[in-house]
N, C-alpha and C. Protein backbone atom coordinates (compact mmCIF):
# COMPACT_ATOMS: atom_id res chain seq x y z
N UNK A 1 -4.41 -32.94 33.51
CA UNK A 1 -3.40 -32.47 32.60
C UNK A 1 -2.55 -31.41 33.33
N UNK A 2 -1.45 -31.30 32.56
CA UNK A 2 -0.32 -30.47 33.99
C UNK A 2 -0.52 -29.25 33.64
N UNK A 3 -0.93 -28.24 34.00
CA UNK A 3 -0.81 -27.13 34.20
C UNK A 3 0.13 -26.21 33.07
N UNK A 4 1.36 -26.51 32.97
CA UNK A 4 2.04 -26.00 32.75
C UNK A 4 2.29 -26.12 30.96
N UNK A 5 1.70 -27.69 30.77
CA UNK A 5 1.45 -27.82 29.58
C UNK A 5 0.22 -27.19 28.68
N UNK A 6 -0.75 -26.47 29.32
CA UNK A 6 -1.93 -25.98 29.26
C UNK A 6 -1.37 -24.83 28.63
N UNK A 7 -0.41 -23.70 29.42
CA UNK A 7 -0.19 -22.31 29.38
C UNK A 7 0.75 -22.49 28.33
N UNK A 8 1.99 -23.61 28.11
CA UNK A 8 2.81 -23.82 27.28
C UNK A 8 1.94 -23.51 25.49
N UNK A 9 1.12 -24.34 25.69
CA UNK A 9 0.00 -24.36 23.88
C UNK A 9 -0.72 -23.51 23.67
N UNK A 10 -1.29 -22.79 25.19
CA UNK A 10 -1.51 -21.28 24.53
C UNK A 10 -1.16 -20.48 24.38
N UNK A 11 -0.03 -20.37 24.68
CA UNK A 11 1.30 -19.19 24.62
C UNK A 11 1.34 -19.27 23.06
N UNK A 12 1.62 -20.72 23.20
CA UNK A 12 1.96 -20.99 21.69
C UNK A 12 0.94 -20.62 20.35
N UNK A 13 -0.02 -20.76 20.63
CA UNK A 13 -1.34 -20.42 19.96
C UNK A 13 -1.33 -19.32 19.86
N UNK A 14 -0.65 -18.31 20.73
CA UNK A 14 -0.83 -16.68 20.64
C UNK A 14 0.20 -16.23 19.69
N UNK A 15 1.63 -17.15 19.82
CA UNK A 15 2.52 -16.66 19.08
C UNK A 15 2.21 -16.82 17.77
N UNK A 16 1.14 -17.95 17.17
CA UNK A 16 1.20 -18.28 15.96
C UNK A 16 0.20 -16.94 15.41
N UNK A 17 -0.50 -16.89 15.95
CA UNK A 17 -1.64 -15.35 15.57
C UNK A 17 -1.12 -14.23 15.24
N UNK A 18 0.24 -13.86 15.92
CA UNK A 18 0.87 -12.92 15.53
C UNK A 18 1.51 -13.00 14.54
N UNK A 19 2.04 -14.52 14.62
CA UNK A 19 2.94 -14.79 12.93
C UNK A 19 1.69 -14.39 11.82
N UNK A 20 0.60 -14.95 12.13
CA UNK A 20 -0.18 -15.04 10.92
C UNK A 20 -0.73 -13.95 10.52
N UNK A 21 -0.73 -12.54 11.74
CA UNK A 21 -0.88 -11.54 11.43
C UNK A 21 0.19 -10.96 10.50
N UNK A 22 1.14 -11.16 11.04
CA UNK A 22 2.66 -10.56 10.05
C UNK A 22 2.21 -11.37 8.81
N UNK A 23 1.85 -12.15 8.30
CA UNK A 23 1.55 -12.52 7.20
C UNK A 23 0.30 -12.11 6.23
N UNK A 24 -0.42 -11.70 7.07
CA UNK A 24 -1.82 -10.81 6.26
C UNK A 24 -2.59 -11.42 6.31
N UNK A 25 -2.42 -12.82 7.48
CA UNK A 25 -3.38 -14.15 7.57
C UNK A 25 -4.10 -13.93 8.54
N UNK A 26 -5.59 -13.76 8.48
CA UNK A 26 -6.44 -14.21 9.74
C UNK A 26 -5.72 -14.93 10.88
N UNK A 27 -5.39 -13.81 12.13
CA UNK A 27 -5.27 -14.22 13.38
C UNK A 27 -5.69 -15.38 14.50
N UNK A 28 -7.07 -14.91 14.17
CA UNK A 28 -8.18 -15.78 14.94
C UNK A 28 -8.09 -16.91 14.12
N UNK A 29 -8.27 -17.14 13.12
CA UNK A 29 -8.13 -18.45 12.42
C UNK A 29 -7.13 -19.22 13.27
N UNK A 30 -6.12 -18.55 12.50
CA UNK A 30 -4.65 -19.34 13.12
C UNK A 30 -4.58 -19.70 14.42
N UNK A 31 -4.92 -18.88 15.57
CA UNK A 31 -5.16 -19.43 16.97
C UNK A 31 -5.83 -20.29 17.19
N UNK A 32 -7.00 -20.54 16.45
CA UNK A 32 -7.89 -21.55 16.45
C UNK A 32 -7.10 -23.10 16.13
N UNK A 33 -6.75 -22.89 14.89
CA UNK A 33 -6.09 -23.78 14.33
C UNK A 33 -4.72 -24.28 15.15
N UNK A 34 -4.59 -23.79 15.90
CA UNK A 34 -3.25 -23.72 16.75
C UNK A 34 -3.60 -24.71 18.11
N UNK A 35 -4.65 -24.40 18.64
CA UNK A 35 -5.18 -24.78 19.57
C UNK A 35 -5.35 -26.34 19.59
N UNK A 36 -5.66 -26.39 18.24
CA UNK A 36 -5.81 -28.09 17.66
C UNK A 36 -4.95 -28.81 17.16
N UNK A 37 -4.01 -28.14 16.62
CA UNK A 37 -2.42 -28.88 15.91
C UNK A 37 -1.45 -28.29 16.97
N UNK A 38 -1.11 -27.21 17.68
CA UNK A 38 -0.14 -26.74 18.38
C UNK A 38 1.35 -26.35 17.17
N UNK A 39 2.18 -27.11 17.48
CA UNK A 39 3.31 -27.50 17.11
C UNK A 39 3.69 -27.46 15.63
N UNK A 40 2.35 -28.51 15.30
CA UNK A 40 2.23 -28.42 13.40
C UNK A 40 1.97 -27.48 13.03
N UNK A 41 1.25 -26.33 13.40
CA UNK A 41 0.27 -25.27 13.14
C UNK A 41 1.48 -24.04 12.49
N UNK A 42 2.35 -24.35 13.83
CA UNK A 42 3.53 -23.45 13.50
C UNK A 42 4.35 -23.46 12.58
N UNK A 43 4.49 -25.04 12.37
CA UNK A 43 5.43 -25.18 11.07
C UNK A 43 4.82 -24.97 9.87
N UNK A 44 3.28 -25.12 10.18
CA UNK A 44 2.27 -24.81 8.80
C UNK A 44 2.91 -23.37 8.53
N UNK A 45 2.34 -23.00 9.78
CA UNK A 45 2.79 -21.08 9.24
C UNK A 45 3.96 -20.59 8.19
N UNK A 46 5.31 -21.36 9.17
CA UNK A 46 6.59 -21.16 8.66
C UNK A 46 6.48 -21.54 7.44
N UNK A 47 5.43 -22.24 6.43
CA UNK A 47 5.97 -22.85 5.19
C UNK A 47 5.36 -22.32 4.33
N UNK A 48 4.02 -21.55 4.39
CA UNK A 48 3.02 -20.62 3.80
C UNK A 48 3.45 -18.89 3.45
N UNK A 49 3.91 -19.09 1.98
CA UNK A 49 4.32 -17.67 1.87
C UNK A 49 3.40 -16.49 2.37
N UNK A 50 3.84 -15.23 2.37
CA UNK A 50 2.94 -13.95 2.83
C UNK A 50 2.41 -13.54 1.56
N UNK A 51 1.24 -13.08 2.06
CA UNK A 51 0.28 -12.85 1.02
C UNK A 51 0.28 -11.46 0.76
């Protein structure tokens, strides 16, 4: 697997933790969950009001 796509989904996985922190949502969850959907994970975020 390329390298670059590796660092790309966990970047991404980190950014979603922070969203989900700004939301009052378990971090670690969300990274987790991120790790396994990527892409979807994020749009999950974006659609889930703040608590």
């Amino acid at each position: 697997m390329d390298n670059q796509y590796i660092v790309g989904w966990g970047t991404l996985a980190l950014i979603n933790a922070g969203l989900a922190q700004g939301k009052n949502r378990t971090g670690l969850n969300w990274f987790l969950f991120s790790l396994l959907l990527g892409p979807v994970a994020t749009l999950l975020l974006l659609l889930v009001e703040k608590r």
